[in-house]
Each structure stands twice: as C-alpha cells, then as structure tokens.
PDB file of N, CA and C in Angstrom:
ATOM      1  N   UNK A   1     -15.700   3.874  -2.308  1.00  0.00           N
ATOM      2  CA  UNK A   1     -15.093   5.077  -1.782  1.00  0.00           C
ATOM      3  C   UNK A   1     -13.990   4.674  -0.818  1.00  0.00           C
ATOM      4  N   UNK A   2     -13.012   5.198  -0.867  1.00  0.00           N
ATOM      5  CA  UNK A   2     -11.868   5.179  -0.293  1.00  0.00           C
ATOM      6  C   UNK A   2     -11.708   6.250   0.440  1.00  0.00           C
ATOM      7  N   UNK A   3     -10.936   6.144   2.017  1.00  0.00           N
ATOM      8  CA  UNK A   3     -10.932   6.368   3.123  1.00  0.00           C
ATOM      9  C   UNK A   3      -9.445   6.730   3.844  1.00  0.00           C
ATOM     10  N   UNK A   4      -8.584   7.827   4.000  1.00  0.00           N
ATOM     11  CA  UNK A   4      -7.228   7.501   4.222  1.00  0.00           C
ATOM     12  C   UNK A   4      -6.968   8.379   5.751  1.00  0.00           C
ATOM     13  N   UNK A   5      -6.631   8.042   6.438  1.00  0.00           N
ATOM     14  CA  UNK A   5      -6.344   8.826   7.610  1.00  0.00           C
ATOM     15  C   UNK A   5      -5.072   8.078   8.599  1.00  0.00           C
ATOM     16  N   UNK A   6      -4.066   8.860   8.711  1.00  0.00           N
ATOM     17  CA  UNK A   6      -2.939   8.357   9.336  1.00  0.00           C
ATOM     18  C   UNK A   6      -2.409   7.304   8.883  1.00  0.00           C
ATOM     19  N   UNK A   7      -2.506   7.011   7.798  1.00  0.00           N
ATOM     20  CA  UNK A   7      -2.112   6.272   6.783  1.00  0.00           C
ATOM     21  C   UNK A   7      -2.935   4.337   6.825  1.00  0.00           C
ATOM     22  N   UNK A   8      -4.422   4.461   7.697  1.00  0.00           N
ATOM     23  CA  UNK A   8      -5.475   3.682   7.528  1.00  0.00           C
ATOM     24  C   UNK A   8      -6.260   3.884   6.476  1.00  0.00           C
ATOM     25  N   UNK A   9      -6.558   2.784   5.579  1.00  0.00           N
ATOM     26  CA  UNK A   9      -7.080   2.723   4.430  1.00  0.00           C
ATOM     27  C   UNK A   9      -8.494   2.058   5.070  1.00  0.00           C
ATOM     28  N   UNK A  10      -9.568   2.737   4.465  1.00  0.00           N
ATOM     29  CA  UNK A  10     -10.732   1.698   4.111  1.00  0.00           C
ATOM     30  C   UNK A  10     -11.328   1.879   3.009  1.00  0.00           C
ATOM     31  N   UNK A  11     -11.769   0.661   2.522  1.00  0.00           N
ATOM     32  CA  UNK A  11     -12.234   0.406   1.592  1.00  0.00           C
ATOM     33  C   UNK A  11     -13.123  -0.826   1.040  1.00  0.00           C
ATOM     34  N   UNK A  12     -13.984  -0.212   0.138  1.00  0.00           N
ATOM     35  CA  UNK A  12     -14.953  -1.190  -0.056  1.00  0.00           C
ATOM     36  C   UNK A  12     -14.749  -2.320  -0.834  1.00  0.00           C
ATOM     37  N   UNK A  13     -14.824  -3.348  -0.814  1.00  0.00           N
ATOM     38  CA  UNK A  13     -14.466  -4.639  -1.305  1.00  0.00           C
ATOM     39  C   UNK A  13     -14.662  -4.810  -2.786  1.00  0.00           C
ATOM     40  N   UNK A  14     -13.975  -4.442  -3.513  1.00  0.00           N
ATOM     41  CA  UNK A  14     -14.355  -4.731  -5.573  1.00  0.00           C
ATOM     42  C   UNK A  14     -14.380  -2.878  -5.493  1.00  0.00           C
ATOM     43  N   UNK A  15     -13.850  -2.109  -4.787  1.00  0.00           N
ATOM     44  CA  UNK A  15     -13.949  -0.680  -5.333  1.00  0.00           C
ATOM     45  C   UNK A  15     -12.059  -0.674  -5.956  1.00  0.00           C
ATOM     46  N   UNK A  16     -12.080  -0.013  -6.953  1.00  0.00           N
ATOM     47  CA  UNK A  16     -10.651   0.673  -7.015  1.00  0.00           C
ATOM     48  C   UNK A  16     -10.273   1.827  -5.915  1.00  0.00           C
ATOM     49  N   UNK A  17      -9.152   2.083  -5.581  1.00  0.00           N
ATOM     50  CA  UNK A  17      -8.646   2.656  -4.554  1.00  0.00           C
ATOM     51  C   UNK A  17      -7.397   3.475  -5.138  1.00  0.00           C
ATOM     52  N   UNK A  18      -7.258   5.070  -5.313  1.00  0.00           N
ATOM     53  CA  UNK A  18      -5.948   5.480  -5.501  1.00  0.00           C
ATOM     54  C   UNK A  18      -5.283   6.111  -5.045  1.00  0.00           C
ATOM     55  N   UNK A  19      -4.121   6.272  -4.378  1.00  0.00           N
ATOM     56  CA  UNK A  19      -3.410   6.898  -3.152  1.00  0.00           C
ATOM     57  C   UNK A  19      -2.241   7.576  -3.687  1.00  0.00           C
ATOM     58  N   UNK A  20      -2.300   9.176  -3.953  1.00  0.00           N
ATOM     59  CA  UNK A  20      -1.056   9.016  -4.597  1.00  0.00           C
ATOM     60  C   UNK A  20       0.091   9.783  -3.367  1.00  0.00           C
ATOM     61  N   UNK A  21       1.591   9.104  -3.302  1.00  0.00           N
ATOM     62  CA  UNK A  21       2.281   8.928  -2.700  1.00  0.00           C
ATOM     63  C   UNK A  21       3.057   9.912  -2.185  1.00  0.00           C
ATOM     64  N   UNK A  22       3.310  10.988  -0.614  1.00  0.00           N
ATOM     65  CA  UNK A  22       3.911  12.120  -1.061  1.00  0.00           C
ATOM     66  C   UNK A  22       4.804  11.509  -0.150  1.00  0.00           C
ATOM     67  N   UNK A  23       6.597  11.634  -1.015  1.00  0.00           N
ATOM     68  CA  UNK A  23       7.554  11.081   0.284  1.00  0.00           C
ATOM     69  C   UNK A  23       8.606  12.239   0.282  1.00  0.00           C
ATOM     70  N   UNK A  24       9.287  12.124   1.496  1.00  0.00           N
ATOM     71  CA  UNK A  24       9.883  12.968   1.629  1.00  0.00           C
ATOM     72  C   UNK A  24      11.106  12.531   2.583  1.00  0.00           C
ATOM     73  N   UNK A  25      12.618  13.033   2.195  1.00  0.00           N
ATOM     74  CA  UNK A  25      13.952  12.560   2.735  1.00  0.00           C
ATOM     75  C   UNK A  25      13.757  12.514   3.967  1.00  0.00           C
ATOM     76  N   UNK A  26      15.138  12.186   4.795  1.00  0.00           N
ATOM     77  CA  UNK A  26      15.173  13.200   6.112  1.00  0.00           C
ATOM     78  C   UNK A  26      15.456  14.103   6.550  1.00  0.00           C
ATOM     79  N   UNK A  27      15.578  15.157   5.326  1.00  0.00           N
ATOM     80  CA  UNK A  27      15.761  16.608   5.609  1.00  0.00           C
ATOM     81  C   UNK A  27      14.292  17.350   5.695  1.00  0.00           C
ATOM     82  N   UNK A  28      12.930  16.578   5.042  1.00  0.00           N
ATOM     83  CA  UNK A  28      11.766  17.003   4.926  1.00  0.00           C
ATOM     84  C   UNK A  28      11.833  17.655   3.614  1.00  0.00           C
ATOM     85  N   UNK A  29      12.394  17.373   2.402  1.00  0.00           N
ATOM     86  CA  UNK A  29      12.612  17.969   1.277  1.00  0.00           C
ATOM     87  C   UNK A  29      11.733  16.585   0.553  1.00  0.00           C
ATOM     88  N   UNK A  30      10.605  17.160  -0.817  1.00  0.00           N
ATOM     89  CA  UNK A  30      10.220  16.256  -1.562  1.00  0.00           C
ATOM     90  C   UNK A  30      11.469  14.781  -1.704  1.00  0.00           C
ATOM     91  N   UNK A  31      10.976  13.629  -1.636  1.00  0.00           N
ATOM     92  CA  UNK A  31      11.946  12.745  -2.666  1.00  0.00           C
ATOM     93  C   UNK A  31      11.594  11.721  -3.974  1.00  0.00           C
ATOM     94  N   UNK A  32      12.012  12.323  -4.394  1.00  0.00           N
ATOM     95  CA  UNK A  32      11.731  11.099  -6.160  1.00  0.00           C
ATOM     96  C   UNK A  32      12.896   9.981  -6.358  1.00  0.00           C
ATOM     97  N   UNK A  33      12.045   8.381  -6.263  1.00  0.00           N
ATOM     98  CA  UNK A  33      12.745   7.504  -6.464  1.00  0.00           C
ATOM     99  C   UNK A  33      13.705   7.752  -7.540  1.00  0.00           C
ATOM    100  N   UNK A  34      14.988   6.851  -7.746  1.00  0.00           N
ATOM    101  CA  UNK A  34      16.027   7.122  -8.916  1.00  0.00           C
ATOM    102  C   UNK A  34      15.848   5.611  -9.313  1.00  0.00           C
ATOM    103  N   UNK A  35      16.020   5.628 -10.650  1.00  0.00           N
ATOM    104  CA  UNK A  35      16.389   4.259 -11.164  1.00  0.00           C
ATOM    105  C   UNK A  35      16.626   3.040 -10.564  1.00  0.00           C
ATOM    106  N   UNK A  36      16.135   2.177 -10.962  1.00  0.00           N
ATOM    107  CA  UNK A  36      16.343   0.931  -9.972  1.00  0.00           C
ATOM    108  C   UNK A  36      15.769   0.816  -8.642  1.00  0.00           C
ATOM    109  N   UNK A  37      15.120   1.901  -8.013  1.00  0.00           N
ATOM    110  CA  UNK A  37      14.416   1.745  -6.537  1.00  0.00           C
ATOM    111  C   UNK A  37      12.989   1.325  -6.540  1.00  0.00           C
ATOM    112  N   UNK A  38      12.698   0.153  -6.114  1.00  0.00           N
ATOM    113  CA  UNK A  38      11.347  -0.534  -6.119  1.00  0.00           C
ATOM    114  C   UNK A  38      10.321  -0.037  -4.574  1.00  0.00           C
ATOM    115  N   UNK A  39       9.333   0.544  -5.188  1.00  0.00           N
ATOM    116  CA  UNK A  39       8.434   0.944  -4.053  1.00  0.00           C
ATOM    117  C   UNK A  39       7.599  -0.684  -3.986  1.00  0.00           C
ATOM    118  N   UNK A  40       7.011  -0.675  -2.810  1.00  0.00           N
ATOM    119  CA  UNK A  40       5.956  -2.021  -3.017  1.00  0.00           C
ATOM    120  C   UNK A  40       4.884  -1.649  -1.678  1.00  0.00           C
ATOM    121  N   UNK A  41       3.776  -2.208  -2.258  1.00  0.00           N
ATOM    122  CA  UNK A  41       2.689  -2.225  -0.886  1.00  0.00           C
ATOM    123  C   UNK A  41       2.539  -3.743  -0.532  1.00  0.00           C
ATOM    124  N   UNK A  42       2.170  -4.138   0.462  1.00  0.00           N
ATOM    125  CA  UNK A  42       2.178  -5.578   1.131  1.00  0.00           C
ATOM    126  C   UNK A  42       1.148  -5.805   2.067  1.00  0.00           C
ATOM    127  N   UNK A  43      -0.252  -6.261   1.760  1.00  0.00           N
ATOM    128  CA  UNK A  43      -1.052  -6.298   3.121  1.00  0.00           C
ATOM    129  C   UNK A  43      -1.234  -8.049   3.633  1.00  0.00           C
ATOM    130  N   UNK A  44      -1.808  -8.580   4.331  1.00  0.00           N
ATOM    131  CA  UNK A  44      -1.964  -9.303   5.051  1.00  0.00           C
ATOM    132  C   UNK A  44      -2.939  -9.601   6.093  1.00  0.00           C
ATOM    133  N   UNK A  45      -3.890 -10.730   6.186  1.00  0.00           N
ATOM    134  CA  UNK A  45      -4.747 -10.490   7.319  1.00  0.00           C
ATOM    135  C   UNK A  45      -3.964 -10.320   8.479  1.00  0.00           C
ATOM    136  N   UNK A  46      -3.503 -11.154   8.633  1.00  0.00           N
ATOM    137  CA  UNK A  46      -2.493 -11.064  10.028  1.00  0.00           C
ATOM    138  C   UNK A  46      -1.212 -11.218   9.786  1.00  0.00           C
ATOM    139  N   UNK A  47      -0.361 -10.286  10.367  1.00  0.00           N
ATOM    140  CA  UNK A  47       1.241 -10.121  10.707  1.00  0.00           C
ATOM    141  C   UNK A  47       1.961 -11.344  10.277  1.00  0.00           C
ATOM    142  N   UNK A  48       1.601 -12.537  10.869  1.00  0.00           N
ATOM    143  CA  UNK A  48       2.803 -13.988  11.076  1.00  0.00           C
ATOM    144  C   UNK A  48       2.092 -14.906   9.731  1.00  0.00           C
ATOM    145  N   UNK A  49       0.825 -13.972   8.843  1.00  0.00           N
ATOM    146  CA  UNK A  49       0.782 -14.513   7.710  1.00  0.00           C
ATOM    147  C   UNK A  49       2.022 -15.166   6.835  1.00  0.00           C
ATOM    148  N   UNK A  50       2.006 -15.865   6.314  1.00  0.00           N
ATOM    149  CA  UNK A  50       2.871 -16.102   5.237  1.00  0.00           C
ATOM    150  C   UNK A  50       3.501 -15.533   3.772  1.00  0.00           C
ATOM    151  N   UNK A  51       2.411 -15.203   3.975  1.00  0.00           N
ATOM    152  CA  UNK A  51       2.494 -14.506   2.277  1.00  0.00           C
ATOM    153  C   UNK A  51       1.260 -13.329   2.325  1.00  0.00           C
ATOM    154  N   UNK A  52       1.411 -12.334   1.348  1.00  0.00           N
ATOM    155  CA  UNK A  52       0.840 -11.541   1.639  1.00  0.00           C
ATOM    156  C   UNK A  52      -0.652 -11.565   0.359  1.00  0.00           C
ATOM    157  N   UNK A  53      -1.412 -11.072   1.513  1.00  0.00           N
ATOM    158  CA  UNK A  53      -2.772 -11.395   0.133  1.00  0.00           C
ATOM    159  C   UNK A  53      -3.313 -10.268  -0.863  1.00  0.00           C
ATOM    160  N   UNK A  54      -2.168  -9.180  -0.700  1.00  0.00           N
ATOM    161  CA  UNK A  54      -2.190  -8.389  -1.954  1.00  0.00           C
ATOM    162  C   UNK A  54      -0.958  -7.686  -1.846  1.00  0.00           C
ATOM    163  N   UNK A  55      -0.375  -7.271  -3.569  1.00  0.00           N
ATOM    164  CA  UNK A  55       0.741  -7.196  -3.172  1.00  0.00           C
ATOM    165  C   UNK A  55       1.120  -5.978  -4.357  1.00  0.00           C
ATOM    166  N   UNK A  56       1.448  -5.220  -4.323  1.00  0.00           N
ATOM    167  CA  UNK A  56       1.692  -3.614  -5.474  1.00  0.00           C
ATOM    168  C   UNK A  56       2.824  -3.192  -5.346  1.00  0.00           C
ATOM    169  N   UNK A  57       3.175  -3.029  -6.979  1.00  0.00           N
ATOM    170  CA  UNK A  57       4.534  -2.239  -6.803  1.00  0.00           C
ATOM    171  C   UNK A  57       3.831  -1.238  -7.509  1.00  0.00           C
ATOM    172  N   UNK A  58       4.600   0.136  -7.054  1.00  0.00           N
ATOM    173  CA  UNK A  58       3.722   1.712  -6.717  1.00  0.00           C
ATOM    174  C   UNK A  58       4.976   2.179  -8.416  1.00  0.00           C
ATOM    175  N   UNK A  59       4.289   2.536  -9.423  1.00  0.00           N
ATOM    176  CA  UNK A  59       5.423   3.127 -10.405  1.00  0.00           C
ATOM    177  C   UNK A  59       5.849   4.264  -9.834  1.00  0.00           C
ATOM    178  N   UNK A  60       7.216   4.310 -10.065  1.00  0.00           N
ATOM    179  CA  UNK A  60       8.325   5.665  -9.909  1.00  0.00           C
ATOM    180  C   UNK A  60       8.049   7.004 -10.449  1.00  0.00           C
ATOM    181  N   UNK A  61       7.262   6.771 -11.722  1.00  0.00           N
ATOM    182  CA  UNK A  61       7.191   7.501 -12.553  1.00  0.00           C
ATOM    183  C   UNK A  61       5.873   8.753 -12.086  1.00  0.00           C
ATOM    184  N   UNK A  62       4.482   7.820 -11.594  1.00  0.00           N
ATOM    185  CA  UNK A  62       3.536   8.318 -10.745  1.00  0.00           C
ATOM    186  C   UNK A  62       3.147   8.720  -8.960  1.00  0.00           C
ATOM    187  N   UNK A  63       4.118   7.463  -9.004  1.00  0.00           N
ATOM    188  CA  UNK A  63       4.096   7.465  -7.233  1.00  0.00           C
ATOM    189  C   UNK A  63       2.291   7.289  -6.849  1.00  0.00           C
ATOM    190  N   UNK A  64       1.592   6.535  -7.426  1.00  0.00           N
ATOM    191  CA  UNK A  64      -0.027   6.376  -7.272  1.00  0.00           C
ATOM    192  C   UNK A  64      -0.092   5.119  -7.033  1.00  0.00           C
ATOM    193  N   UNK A  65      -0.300   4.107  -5.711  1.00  0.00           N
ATOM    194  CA  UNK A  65      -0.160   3.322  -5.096  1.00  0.00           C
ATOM    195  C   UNK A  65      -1.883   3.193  -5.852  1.00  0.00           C
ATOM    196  N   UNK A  66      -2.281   2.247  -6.327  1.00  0.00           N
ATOM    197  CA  UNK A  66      -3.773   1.849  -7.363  1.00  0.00           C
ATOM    198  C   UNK A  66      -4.030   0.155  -6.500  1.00  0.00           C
ATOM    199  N   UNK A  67      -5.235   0.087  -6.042  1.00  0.00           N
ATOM    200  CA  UNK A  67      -5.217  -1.183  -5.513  1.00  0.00           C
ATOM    201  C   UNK A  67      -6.829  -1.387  -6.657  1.00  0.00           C
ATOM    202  N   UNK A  68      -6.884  -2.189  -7.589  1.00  0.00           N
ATOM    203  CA  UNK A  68      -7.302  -2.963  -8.273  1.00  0.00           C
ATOM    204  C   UNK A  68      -8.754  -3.477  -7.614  1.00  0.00           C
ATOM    205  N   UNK A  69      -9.714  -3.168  -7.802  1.00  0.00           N
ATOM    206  CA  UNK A  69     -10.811  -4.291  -8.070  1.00  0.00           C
ATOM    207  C   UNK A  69     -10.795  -5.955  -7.850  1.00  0.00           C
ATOM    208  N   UNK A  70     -10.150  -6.137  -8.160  1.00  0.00           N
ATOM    209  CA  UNK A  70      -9.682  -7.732  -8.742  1.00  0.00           C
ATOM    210  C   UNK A  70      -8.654  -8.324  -7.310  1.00  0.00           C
ATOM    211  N   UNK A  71      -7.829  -7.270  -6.969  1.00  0.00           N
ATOM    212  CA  UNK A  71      -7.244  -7.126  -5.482  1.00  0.00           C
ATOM    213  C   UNK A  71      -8.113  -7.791  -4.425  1.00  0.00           C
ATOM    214  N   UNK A  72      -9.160  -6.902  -4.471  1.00  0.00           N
ATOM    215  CA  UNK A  72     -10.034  -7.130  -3.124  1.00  0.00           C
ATOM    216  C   UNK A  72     -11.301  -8.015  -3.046  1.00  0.00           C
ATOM    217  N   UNK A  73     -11.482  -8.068  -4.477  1.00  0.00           N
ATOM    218  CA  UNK A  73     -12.637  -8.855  -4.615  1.00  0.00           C
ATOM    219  C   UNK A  73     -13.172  -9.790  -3.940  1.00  0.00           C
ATOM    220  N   UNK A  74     -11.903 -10.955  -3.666  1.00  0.00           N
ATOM    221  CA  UNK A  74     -12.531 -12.437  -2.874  1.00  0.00           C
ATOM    222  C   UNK A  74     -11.634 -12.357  -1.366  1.00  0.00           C
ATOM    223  N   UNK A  75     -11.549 -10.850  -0.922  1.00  0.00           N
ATOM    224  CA  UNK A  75     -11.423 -11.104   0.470  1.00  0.00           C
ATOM    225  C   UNK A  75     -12.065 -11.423   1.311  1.00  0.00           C
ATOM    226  N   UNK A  76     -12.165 -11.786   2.078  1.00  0.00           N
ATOM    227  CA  UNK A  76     -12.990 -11.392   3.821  1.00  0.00           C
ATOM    228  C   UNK A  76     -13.058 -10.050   4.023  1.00  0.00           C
ATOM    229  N   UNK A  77     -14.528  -9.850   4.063  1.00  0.00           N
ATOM    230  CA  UNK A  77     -14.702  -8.130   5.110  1.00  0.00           C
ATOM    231  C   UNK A  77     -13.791  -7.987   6.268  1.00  0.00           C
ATOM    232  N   UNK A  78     -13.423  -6.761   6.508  1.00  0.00           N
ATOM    233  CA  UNK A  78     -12.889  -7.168   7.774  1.00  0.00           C
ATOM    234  C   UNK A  78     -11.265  -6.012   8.037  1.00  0.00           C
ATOM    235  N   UNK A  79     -10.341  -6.682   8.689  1.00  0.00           N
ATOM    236  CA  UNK A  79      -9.324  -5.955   9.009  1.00  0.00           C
ATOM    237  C   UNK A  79      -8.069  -6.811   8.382  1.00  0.00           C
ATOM    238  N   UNK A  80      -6.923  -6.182   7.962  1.00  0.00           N
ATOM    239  CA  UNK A  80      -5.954  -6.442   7.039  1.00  0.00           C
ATOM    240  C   UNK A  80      -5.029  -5.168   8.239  1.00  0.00           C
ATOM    241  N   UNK A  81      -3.445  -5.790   7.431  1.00  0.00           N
ATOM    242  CA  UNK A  81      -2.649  -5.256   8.096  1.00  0.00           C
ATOM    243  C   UNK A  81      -1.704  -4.696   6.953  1.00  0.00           C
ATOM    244  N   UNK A  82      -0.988  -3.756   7.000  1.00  0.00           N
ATOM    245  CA  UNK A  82      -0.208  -3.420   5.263  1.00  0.00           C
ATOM    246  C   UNK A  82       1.355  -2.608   6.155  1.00  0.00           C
ATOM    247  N   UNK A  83       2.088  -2.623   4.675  1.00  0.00           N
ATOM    248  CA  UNK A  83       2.776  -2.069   4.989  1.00  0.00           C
ATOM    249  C   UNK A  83       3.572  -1.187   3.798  1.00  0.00           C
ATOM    250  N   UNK A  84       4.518  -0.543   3.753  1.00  0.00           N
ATOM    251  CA  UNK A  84       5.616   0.231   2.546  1.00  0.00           C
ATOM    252  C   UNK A  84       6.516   0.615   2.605  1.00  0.00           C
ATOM    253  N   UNK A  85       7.283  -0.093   1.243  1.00  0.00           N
ATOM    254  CA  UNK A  85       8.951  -0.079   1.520  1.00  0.00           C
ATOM    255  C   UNK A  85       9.534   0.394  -0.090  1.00  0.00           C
ATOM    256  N   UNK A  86      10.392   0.898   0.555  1.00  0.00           N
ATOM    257  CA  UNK A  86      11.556   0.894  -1.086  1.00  0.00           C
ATOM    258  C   UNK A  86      12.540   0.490  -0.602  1.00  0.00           C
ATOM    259  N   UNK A  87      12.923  -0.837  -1.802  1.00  0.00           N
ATOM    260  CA  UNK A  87      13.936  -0.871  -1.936  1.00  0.00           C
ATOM    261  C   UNK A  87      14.977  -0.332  -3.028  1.00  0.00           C
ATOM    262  N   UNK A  88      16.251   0.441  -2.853  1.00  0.00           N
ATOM    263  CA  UNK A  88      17.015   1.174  -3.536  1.00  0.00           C
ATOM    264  C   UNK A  88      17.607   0.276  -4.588  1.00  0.00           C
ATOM    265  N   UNK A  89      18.317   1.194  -5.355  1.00  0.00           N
ATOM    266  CA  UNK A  89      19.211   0.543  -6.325  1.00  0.00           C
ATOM    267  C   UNK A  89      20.094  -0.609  -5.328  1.00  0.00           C
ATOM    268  N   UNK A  90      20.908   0.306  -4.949  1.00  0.00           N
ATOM    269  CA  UNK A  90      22.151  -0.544  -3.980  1.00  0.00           C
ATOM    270  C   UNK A  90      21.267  -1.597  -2.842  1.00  0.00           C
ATOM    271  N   UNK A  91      20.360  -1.603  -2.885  1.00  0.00           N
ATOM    272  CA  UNK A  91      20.249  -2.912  -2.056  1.00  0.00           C
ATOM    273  C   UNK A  91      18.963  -2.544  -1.016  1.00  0.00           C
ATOM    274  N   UNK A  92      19.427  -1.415  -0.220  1.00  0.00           N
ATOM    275  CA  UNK A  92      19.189  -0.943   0.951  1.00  0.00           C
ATOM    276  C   UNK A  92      17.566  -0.519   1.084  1.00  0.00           C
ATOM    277  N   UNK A  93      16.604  -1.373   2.439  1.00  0.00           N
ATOM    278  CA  UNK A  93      15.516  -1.053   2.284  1.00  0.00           C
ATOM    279  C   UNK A  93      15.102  -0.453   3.166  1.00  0.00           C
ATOM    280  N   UNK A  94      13.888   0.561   3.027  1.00  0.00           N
ATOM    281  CA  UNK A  94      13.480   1.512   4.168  1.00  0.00           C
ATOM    282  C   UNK A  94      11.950   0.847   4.100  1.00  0.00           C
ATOM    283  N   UNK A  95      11.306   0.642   5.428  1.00  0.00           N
ATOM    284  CA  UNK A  95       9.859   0.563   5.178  1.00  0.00           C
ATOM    285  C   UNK A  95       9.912   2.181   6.014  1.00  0.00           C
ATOM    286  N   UNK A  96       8.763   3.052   5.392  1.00  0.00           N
ATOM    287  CA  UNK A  96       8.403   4.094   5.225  1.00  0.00           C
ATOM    288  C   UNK A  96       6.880   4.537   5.913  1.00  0.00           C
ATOM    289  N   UNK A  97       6.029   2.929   5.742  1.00  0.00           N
ATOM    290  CA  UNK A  97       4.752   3.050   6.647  1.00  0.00           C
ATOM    291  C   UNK A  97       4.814   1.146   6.977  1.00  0.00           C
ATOM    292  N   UNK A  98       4.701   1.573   8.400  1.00  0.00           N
ATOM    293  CA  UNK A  98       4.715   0.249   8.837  1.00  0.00           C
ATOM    294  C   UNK A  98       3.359  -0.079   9.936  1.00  0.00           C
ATOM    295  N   UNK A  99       3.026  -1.392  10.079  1.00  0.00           N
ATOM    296  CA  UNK A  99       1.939  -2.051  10.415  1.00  0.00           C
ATOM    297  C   UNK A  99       0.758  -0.717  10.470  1.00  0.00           C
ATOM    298  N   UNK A 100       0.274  -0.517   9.621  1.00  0.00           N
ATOM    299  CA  UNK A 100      -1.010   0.230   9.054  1.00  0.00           C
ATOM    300  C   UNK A 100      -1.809  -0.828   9.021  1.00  0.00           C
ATOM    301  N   UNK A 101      -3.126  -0.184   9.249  1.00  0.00           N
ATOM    302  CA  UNK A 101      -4.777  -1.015   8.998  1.00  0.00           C
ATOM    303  C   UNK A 101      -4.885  -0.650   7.499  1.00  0.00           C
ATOM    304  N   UNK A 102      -5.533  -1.804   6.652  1.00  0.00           N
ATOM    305  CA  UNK A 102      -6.131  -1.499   5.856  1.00  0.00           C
ATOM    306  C   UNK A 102      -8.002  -2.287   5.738  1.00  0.00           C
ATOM    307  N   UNK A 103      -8.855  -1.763   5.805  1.00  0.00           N
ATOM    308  CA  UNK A 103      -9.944  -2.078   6.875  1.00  0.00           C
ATOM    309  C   UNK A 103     -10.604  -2.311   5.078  1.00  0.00           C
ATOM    310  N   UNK A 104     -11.188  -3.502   4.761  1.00  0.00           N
ATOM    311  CA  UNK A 104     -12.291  -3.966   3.809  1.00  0.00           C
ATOM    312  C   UNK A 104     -14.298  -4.021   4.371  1.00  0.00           C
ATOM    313  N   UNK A 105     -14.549  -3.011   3.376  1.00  0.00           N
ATOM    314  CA  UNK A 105     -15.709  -3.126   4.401  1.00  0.00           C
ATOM    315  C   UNK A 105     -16.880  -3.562   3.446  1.00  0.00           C
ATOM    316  N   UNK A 106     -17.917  -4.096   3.622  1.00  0.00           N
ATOM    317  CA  UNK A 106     -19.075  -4.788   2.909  1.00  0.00           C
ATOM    318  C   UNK A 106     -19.496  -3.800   1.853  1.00  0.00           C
ATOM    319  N   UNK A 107     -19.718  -3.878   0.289  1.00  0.00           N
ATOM    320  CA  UNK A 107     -20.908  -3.798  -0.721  1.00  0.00           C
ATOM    321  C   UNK A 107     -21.786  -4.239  -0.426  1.00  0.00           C
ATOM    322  N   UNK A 108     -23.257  -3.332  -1.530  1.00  0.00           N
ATOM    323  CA  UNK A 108     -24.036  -3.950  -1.689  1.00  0.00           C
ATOM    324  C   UNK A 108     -24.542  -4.334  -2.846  1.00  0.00           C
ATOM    325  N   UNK A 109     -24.458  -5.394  -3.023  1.00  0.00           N
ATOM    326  CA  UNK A 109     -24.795  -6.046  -4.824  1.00  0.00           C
ATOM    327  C   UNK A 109     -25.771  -5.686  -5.368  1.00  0.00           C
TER     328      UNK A 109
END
C-alpha cells in the first residue's frame, strides 16, 4: 500500500506504487507535456549520493509515475530522498518536486 501526502511517498518494499501526475503551468491551468519533454523521477538514500538508486521516466502519454516491484526490492528499509523534473524539448529543465521523502517501510514474508 502506498502512501502520498505533500508529495511524501511511503511504501512497502517489493509493493508496486502508482502516482498519477497532476501538473499545472504558472497560470494554474492543467499542463500536458509536448513532444520531446522528458518527465523523470530520481530517488536516492542521501542527497551527495552519486547516482541515484531508482530512477523513472513518467510517460507523456499517462503522466502515471509506476515504481516497479523490482525498484524496491533490494533496498534498505528506511528513508530515501526523490525528486521531479522535465526536461523540455528545447533544453530547458524545471524540477517541479524537489527534495521529497520517499520512506521504504518493512514486509512481511
């Protein structure tokens, strides 16, 4: 079971997770990516990590950010840090949710 509040995720370790995405300009009007704009999710145990230990690009078409089973499986319980960005056709990137918890919490087998 999945958990979303202020854009903190928890979730149980080997559960699927689906978030689907509502964005909106800066006029506060719906917005739908255009061609060529890459959404992505990025978490991390910690910030000055290196690389990130799960990593999603969100389709345009759904906007349903899906974190996989297979994702979370051989994490550590515990606390993760995430974040979300598009980048546009032309180049230009917005992160949209920045340093969010995403909190992994124990099964029971």
């Amino acid at each position: 079971m999945k958990k979303v509040s202020n854009n903190k995720i928890t979730l149980t370790r080997g559960d699927t997770c689906r978030i689907k995405l509502s964005l909106k300009d800066s006029s506060g009007n719906d917005f739908v990516p255009g061609d060529g704009d890459v959404i992505r999710f990025a978490a991390k145990r910690y910030y000055t990590d290196p690389e990130p230990v799960i990593y999603i690009i969100v389709p345009n078409d759904t906007l349903i950010l899906e974190i996989k089973p297979e994702d979370t499986k051989n994490l550590d319980f515990g606390t993760y840090v995430y974040d979300m960005q598009i980048t546009f056709a032309d180049g230009t990137i917005d992160t949209f949710v920045s340093k969010s918890m995403l909190r992994i919490e124990e099964e029971v087998d």
